[in-house]
N, C-alpha and C. Protein backbone atom coordinates (compact mmCIF):
# COMPACT_ATOMS: atom_id res chain seq x y z
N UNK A 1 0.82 -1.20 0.00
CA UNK A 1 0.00 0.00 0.00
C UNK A 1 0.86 1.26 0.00
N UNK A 2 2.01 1.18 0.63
CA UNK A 2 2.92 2.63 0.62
C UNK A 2 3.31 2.81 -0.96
N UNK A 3 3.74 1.53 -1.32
CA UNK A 3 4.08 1.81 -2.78
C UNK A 3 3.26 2.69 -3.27
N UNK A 4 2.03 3.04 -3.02
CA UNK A 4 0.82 3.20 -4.15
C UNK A 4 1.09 4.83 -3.22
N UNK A 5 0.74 5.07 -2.43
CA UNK A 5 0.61 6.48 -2.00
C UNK A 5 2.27 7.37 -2.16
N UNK A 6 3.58 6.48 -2.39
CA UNK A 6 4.57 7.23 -3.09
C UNK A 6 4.03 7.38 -4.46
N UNK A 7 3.74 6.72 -5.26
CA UNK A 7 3.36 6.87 -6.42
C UNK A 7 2.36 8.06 -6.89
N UNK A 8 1.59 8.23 -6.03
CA UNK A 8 0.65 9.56 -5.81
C UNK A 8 1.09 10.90 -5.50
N UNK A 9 2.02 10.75 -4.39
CA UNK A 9 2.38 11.68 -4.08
C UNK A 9 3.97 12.61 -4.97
N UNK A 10 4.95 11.59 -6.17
CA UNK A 10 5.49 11.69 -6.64
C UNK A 10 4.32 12.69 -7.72
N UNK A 11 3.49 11.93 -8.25
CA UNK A 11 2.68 12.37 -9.38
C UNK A 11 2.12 14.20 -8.63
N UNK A 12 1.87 14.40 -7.65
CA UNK A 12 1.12 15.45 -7.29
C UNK A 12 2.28 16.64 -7.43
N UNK A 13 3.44 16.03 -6.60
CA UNK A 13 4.41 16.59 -6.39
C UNK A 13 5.01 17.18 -7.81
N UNK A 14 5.21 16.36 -9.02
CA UNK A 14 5.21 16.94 -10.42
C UNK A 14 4.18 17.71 -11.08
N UNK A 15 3.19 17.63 -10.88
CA UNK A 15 1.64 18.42 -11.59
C UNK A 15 2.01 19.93 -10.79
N UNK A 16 2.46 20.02 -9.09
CA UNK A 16 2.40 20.94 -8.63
C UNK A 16 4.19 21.64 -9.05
N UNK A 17 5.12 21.18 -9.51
CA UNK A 17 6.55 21.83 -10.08
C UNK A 17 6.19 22.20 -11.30
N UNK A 18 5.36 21.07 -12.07
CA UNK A 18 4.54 22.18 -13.04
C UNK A 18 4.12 22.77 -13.35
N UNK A 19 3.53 23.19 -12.34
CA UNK A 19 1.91 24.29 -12.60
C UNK A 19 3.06 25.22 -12.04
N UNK A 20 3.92 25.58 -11.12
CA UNK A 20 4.02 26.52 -10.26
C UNK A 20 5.41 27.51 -11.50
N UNK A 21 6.32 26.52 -12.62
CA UNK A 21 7.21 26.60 -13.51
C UNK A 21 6.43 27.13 -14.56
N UNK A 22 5.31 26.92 -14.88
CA UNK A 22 4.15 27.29 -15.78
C UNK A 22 3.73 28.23 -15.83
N UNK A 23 3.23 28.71 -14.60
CA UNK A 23 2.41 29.78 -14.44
C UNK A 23 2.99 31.28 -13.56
N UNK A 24 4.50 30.71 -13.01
CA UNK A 24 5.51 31.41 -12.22
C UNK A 24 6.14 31.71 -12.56
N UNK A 25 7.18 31.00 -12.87
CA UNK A 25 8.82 31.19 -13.16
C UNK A 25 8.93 31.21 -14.78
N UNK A 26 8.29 30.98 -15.29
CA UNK A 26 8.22 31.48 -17.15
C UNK A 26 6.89 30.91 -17.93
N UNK A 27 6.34 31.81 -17.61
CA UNK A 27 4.78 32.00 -17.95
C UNK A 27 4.87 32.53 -19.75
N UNK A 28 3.93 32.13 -20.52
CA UNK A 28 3.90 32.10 -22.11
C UNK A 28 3.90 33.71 -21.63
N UNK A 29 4.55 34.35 -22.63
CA UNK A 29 4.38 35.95 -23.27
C UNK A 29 3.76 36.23 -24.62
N UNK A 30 3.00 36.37 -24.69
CA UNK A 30 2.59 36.72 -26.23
C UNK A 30 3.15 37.98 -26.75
N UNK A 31 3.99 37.92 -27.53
CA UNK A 31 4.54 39.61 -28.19
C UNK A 31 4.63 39.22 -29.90
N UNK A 32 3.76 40.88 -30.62
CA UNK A 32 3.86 41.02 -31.54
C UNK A 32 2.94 40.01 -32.15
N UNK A 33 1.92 39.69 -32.02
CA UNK A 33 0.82 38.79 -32.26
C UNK A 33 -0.21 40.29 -33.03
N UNK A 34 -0.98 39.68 -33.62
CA UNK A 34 -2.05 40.20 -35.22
C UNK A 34 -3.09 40.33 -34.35
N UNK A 35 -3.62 41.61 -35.08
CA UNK A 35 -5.32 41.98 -34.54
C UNK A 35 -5.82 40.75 -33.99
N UNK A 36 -6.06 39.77 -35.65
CA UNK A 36 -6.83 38.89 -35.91
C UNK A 36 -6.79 38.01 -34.32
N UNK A 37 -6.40 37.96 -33.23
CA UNK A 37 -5.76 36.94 -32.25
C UNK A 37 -6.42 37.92 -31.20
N UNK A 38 -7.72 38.93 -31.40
CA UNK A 38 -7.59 39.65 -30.19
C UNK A 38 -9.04 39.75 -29.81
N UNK A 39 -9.37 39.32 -28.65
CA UNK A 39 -10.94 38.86 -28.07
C UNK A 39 -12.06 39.69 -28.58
N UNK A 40 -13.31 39.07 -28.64
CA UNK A 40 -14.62 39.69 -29.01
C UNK A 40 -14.81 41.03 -28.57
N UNK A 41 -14.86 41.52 -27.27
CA UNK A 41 -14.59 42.47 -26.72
C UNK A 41 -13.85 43.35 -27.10
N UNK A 42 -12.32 42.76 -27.68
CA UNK A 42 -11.55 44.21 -27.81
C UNK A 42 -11.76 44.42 -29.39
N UNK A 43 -11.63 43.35 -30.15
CA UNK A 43 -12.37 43.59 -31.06
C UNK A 43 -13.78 44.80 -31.80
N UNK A 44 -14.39 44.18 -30.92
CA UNK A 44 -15.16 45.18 -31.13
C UNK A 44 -15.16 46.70 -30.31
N UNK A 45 -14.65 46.77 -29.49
CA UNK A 45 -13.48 48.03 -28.94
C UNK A 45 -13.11 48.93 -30.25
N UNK A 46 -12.11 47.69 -30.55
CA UNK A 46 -11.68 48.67 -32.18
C UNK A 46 -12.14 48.82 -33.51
N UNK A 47 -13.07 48.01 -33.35
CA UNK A 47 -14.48 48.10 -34.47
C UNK A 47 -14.92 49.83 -34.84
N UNK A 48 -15.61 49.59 -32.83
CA UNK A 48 -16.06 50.89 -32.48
C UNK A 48 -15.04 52.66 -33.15
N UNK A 49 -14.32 52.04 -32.64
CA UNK A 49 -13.17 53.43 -32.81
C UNK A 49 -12.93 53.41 -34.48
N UNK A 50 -13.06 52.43 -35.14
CA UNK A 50 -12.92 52.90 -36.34
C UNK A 50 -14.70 53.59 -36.87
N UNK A 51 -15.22 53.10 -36.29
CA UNK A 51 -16.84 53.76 -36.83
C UNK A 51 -16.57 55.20 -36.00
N UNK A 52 -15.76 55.50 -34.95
CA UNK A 52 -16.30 57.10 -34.82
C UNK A 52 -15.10 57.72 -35.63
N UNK A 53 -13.83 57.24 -36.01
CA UNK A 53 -13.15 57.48 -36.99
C UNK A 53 -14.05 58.01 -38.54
N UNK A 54 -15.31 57.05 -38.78
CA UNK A 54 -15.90 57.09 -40.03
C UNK A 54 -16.64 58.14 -40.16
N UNK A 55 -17.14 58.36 -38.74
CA UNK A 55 -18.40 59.36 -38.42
C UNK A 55 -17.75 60.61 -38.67
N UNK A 56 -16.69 61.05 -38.49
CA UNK A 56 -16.41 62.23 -38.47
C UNK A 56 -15.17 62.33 -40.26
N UNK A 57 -15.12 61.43 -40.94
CA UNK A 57 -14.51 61.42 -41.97
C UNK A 57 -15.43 61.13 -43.49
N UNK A 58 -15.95 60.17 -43.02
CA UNK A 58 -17.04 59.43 -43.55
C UNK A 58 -16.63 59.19 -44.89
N UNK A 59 -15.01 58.49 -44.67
CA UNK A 59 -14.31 57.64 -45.43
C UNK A 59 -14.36 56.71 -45.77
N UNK A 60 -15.08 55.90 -46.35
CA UNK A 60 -15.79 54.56 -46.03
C UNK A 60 -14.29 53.27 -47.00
N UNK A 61 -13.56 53.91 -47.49
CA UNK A 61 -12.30 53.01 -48.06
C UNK A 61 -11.31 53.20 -47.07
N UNK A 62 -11.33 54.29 -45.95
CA UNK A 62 -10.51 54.21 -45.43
C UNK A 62 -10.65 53.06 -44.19
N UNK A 63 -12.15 53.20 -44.07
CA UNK A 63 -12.63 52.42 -42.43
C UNK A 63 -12.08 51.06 -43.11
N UNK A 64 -12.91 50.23 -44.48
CA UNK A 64 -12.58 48.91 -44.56
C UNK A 64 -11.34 48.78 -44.72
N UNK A 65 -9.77 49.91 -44.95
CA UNK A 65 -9.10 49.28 -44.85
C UNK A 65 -8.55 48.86 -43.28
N UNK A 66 -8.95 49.89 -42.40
CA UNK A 66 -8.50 49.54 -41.25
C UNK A 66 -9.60 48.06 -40.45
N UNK A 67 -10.66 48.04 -41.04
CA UNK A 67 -10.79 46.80 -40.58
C UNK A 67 -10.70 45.96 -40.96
N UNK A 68 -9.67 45.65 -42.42
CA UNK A 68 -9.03 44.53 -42.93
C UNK A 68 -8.15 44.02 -42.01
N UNK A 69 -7.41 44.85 -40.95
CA UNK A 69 -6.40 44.03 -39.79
C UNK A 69 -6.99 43.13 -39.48
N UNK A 70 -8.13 43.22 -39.10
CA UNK A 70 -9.06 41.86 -38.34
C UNK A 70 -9.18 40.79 -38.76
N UNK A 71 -8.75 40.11 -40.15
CA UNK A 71 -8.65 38.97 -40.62
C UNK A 71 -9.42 39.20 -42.11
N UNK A 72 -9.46 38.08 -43.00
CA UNK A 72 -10.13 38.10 -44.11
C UNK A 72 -11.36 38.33 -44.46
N UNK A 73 -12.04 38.23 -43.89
CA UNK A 73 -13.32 38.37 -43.99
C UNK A 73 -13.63 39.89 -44.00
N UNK A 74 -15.02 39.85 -45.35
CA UNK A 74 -15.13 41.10 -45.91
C UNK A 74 -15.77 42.43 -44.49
N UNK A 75 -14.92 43.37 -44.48
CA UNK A 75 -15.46 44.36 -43.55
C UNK A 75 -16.70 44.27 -43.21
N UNK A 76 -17.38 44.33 -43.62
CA UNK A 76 -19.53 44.73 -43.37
C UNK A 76 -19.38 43.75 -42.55
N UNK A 77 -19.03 42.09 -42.69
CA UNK A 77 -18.95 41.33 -41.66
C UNK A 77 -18.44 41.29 -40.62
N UNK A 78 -17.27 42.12 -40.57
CA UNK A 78 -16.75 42.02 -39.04
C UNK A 78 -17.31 43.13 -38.43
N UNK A 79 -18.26 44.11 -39.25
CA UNK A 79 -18.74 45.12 -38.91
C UNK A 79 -19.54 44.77 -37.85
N UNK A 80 -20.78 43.87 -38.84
CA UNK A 80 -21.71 43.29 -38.42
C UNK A 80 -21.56 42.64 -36.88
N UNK A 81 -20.50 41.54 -37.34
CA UNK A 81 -20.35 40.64 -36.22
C UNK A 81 -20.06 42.05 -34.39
N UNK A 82 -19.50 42.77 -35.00
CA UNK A 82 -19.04 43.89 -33.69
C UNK A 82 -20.33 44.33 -33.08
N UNK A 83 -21.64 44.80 -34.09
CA UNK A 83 -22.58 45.50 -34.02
C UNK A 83 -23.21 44.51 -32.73
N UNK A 84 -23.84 43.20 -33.10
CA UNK A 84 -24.21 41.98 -32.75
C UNK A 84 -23.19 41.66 -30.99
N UNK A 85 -21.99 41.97 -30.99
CA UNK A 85 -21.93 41.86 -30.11
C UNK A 85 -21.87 43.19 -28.82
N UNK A 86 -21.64 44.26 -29.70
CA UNK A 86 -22.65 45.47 -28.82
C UNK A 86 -23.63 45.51 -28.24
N UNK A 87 -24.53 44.56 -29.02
CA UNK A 87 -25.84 44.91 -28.74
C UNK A 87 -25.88 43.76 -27.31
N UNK A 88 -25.09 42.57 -27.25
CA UNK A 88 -25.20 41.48 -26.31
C UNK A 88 -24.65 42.18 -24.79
N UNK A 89 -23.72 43.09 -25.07
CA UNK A 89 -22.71 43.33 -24.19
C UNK A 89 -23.26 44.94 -23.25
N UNK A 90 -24.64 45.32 -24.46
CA UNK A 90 -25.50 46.58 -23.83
C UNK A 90 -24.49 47.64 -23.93
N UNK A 91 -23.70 48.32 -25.08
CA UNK A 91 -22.93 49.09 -25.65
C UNK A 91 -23.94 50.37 -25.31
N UNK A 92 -23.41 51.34 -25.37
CA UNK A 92 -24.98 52.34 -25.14
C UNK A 92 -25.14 52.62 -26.17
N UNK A 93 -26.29 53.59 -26.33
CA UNK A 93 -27.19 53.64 -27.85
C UNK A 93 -25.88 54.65 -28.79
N UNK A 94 -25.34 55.61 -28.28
CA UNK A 94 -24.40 56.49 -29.06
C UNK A 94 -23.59 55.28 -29.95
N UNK A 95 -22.63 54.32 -29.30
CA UNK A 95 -22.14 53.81 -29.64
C UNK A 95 -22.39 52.90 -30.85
N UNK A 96 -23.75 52.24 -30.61
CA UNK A 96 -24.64 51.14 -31.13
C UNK A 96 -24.76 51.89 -32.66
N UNK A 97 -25.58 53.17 -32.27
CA UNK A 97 -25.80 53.86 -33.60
C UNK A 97 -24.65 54.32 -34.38
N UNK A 98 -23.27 54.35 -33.72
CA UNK A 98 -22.00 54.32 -34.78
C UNK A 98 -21.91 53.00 -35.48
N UNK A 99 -22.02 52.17 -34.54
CA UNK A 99 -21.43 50.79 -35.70
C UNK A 99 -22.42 50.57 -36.16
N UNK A 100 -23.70 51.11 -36.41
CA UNK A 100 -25.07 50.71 -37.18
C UNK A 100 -25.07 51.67 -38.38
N UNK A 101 -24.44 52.85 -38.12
CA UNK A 101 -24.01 53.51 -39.73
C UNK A 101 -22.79 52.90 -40.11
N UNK A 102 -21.90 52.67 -39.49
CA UNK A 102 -20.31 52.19 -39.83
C UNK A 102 -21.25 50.73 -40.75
N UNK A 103 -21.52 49.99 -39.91
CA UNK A 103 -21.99 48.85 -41.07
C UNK A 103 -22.67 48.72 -41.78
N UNK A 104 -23.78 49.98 -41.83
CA UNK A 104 -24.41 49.88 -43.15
C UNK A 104 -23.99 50.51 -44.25
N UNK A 105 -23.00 51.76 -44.20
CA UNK A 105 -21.60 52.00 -44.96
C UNK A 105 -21.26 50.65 -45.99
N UNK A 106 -21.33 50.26 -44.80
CA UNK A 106 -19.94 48.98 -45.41
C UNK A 106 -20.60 47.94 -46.39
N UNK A 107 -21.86 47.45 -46.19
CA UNK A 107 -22.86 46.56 -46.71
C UNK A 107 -23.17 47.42 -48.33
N UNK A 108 -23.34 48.42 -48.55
CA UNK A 108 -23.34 49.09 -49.71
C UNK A 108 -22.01 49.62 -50.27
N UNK A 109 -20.92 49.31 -49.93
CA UNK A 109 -19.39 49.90 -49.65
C UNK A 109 -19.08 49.06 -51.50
N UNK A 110 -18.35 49.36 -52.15
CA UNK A 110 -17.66 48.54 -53.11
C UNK A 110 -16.78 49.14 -53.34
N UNK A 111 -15.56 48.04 -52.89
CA UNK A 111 -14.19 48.38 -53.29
C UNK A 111 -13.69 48.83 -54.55
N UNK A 112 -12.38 49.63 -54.78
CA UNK A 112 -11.91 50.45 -55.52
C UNK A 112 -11.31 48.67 -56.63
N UNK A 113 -11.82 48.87 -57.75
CA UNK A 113 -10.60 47.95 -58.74
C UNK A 113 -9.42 48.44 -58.49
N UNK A 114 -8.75 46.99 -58.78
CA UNK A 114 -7.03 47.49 -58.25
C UNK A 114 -6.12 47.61 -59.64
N UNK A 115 -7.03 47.76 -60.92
CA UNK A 115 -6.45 47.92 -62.25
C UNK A 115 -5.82 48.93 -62.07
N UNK A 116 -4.74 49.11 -63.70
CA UNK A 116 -4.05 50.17 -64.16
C UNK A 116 -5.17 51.57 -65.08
N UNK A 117 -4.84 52.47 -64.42
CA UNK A 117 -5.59 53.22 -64.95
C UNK A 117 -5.31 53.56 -66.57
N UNK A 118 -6.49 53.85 -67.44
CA UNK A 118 -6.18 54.13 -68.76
C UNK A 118 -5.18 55.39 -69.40
């Protein structure tokens, strides 16, 4: 029976040099990591800031390019998706009604051809 409770207590004794080497003494750093890698929340944080960016420019090639950082998917959608989670997260109405023009901008938005001009 001792055999079995060294065996336990070896095992605890490693899970706990682990966790403590893990989470202590050299814990992951994330540096220099892409929009695309950055939570719903802040995300739409910087959704936001580019719609009051829009509001007062009402640049609408400039907004989708800044919300091309966010990954591939066409702007109006990540617009969208930001709007959607405003509305979950109870954004107040000022805000709500920026990313509700910012994305409907964007839903009628068509990009510039990237041809040579004549």
């Amino acid at each position: 029976m001792s055999r079995w409770i060294k065996f336990f207590i070896v095992i605890a004794l490693g899970l706990a040099a682990g966790l403590v080497y893990g989470w202590v003494i050299n814990p992951v750093e994330y540096t220099n990591t892409t929009p695309v890698t950055l939570r719903a929340d802040y995300r739409s944080d910087y959704v936001l800031m580019v719609a009051e960016v829009f509001h007062a420019d009402q640049n609408v090639d400039q907004a989708a390019r800044r919300l091309g950082i966010l990954g591939s998917e066409p702007p109006a959608k990540i617009a969208a998706q930001s709007l959607d989670y405003a509305r979950q997260a109870n954004f107040p109405a000022s805000d709500l009604a920026l990313l509700q023009s910012l994305t409907a901008a964007l839903q009628t938005w068509q990009p510039a051809s990237g041809g040579a001009l004549p």
